[in-house]
N, C-alpha and C. Protein backbone atom coordinates (compact mmCIF):
# COMPACT_ATOMS: atom_id res chain seq x y z
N UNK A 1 -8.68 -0.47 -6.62
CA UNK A 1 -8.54 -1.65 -5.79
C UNK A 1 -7.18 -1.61 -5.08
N UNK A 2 -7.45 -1.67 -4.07
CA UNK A 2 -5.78 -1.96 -2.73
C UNK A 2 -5.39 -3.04 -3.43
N UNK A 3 -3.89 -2.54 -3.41
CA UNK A 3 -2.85 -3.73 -3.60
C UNK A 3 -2.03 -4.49 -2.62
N UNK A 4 -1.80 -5.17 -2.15
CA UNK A 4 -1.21 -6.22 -0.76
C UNK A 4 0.14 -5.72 -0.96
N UNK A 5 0.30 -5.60 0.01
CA UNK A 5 2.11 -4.68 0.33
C UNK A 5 2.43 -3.04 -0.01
N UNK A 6 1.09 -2.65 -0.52
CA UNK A 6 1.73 -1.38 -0.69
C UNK A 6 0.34 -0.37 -0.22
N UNK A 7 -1.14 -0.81 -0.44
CA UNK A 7 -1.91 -0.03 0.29
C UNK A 7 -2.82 -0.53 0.75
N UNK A 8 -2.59 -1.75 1.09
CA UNK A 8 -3.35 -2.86 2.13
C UNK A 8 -2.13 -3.68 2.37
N UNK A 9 -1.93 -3.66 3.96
CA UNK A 9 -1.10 -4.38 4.76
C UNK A 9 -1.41 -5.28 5.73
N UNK A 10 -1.12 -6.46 5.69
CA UNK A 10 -1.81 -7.94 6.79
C UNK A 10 -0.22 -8.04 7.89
N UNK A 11 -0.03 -7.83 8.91
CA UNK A 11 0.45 -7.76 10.09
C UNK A 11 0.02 -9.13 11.06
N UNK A 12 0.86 -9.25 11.92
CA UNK A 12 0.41 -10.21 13.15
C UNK A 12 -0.21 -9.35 13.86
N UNK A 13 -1.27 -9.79 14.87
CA UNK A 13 -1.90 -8.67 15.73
C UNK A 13 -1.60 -8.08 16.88
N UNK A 14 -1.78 -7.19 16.83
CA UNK A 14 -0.66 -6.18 17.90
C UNK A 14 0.70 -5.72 17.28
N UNK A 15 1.31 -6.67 16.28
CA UNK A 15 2.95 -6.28 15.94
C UNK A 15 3.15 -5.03 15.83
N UNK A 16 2.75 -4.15 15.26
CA UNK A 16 2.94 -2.38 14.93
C UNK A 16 1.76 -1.73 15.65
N UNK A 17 2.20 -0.53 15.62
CA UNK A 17 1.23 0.55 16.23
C UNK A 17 0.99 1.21 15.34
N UNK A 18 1.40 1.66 14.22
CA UNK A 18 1.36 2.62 13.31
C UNK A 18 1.97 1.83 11.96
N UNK A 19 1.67 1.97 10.94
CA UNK A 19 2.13 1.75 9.83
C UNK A 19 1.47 3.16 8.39
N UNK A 20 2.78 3.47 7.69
CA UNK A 20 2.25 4.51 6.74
C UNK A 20 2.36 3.74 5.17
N UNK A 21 1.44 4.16 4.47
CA UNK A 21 0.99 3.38 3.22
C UNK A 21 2.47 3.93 2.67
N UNK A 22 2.61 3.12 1.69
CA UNK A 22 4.13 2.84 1.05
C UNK A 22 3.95 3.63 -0.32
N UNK A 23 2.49 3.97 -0.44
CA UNK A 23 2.08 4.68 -1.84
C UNK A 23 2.39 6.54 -1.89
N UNK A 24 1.77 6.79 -0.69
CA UNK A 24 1.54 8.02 -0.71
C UNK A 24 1.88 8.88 0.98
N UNK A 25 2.38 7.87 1.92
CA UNK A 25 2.93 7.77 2.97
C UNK A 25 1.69 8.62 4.23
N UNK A 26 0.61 8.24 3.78
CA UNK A 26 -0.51 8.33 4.72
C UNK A 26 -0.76 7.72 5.71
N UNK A 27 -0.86 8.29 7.18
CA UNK A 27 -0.98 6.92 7.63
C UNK A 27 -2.54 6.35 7.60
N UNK A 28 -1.63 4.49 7.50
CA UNK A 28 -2.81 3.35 7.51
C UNK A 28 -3.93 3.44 8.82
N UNK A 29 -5.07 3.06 8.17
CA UNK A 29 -6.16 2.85 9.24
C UNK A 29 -6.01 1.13 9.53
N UNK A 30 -6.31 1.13 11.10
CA UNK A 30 -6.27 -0.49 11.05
C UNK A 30 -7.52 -0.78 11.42
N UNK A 31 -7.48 -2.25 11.36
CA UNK A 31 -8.52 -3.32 11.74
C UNK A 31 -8.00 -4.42 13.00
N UNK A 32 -8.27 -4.19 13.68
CA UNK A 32 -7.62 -5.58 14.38
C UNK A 32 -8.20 -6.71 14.91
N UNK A 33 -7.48 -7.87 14.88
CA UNK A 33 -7.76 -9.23 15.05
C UNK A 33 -9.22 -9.61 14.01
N UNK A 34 -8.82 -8.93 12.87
CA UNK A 34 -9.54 -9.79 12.01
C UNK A 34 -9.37 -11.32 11.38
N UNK A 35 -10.57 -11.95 11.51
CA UNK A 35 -10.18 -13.43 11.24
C UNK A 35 -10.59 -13.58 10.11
N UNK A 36 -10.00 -13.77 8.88
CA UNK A 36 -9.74 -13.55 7.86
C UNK A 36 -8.80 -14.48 7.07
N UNK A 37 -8.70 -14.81 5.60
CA UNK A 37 -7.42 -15.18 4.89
C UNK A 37 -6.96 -14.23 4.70
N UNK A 38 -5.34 -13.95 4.71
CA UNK A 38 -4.78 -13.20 4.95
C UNK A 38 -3.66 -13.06 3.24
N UNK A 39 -4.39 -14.19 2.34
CA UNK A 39 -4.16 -14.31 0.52
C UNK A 39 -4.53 -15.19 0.42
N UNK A 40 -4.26 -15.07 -1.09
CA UNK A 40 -4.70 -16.24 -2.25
C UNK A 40 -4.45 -17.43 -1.68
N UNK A 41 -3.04 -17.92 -1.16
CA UNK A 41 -3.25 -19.18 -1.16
C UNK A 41 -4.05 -19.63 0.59
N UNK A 42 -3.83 -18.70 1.45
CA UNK A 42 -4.94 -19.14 2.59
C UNK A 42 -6.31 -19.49 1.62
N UNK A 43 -7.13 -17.76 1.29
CA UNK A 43 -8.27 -18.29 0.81
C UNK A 43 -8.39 -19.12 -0.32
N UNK A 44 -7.82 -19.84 -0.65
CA UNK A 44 -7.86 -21.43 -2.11
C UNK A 44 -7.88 -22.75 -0.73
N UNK A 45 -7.05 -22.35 0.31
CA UNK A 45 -6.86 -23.48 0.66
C UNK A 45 -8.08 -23.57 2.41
N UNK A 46 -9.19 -22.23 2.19
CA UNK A 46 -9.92 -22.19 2.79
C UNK A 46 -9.53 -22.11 4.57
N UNK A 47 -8.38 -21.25 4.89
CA UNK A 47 -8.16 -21.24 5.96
C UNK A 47 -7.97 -19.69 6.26
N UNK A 48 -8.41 -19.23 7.95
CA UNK A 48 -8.08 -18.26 8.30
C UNK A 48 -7.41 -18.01 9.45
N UNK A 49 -7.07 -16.92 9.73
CA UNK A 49 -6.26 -16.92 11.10
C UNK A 49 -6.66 -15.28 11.62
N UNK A 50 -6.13 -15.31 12.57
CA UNK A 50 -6.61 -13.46 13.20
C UNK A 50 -5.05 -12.65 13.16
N UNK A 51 -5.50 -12.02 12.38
CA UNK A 51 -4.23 -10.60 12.30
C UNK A 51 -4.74 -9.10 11.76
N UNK A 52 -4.20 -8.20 11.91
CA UNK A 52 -4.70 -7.03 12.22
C UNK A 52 -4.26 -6.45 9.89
N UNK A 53 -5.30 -5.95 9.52
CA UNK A 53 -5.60 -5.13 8.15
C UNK A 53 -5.22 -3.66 8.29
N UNK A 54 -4.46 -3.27 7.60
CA UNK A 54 -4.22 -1.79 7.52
C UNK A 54 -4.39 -1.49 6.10
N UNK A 55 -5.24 -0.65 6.07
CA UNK A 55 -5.60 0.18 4.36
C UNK A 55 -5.54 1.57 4.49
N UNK A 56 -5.15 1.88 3.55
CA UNK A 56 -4.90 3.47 2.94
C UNK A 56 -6.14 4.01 2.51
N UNK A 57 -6.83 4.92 3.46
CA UNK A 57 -7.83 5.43 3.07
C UNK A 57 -8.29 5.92 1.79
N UNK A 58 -6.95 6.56 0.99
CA UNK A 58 -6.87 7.35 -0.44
C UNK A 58 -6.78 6.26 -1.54
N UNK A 59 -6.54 4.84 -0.54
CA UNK A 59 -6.21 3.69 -2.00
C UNK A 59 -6.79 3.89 -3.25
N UNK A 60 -8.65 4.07 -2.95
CA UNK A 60 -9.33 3.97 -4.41
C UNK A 60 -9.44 5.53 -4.79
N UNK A 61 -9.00 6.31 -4.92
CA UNK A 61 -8.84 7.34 -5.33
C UNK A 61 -8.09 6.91 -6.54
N UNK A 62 -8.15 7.48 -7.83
CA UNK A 62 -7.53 7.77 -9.02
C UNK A 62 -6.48 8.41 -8.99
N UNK A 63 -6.10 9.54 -8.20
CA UNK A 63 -4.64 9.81 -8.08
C UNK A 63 -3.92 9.02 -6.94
N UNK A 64 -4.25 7.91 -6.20
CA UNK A 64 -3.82 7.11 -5.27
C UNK A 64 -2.93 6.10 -6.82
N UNK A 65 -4.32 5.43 -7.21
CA UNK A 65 -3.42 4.21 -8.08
C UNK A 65 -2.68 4.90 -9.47
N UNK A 66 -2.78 6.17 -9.43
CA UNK A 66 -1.50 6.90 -10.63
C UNK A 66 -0.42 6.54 -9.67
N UNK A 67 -0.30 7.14 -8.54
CA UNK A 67 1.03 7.09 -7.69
C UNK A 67 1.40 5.88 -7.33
N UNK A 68 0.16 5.07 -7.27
CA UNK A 68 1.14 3.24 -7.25
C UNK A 68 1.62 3.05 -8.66
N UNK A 69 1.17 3.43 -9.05
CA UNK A 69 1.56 2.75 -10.77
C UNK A 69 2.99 3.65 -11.02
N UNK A 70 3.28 4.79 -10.25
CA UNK A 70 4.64 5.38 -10.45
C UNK A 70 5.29 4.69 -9.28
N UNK A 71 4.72 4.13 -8.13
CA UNK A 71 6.09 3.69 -7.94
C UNK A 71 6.37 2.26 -8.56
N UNK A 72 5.53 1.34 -8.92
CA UNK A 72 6.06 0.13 -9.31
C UNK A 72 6.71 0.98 -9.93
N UNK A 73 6.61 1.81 -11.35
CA UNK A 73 7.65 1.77 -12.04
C UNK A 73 9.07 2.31 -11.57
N UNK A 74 9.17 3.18 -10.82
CA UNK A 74 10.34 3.03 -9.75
C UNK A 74 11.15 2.09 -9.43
N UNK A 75 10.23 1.21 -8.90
CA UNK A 75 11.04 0.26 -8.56
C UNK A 75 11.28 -0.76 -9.51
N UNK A 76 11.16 -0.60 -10.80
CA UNK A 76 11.60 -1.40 -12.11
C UNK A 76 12.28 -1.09 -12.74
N UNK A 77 12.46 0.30 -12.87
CA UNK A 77 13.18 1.00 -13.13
C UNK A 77 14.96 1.16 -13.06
N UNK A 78 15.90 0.16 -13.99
CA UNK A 78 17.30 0.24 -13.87
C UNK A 78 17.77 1.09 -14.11
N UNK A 79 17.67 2.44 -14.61
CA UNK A 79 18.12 3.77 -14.54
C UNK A 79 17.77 4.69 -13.14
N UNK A 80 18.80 4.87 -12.84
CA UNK A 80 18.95 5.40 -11.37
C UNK A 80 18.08 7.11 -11.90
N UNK A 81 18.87 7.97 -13.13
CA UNK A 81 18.44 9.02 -13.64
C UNK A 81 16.91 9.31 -13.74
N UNK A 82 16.29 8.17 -14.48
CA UNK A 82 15.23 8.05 -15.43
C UNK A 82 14.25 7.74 -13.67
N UNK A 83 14.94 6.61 -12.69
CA UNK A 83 13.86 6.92 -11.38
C UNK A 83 13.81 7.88 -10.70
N UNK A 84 15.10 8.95 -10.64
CA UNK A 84 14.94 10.34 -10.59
C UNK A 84 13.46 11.15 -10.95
N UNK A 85 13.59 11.17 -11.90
CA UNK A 85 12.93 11.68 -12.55
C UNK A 85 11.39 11.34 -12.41
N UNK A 86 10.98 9.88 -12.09
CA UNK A 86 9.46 9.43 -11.96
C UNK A 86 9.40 10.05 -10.39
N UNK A 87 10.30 9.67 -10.05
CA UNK A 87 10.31 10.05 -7.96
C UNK A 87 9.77 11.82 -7.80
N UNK A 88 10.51 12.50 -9.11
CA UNK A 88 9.97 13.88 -8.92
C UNK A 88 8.18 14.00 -9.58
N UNK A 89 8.08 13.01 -10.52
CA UNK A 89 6.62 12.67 -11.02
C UNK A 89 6.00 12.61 -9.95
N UNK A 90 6.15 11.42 -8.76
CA UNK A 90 5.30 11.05 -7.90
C UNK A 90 5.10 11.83 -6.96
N UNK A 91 6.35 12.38 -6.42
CA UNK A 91 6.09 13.87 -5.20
C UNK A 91 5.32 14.81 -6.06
N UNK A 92 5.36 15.68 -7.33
CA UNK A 92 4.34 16.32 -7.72
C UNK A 92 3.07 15.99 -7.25
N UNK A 93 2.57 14.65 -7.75
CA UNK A 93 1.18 14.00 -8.02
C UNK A 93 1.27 14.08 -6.69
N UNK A 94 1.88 13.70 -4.99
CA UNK A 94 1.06 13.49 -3.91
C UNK A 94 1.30 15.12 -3.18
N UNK A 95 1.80 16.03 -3.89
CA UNK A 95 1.77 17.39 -3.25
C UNK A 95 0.55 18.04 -3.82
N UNK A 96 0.25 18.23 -5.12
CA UNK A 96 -1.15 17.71 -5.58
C UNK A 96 -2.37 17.56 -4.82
N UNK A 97 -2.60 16.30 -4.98
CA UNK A 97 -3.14 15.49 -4.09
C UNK A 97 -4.12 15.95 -2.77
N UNK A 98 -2.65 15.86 -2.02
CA UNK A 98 -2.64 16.19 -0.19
C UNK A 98 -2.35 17.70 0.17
N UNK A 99 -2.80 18.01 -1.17
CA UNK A 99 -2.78 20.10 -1.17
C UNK A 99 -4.60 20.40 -0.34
């Protein structure tokens, strides 16, 4: 499943031309002027608006959400060393991958 901000992205429409997934740095496919809730609290509070969807084709792939799950931990990560070290995890896994 796409995660919001990192391999599904909601934009104003038109704002970018290009955007690359933050997971695996693919670029995003878009959608534009979809009218849509654009989250949780739009769709709870039953409202939509038109802005353009970008998803990462590789999102549901199994080595897609290994490499999200390395970077959250990256970015949780208070050892500068120890995120070293996952950052060389995650370039393995998307050289891998996109081999």
């Amino acid at each position: 499943m796409a995660e919001r901000g990192y391999d599904i992205i909601f934009t104003e429409v038109n704002a970018m031309d290009a955007v690359d997934c933050r997971v695996c740095g693919a670029p995003m496919k878009v959608r534009r002027n979809v009218l849509a809730s654009a989250g949780f609290a739009a769709a709870w509070a039953r409202t939509t608006s038109e802005h353009d969807e970008w998803t990462c084709s590789h999102s549901e792939e199994e080595w897609h959400q290994r490499a999200r799950e390395l970077v959250h931990a990256i970015e949780r990560e208070p050892s500068r060393r120890v995120a070293a070290l996952r950052r060389m995890d995650l370039e393995e896994l998307l050289a891998d991958a996109m081999a």
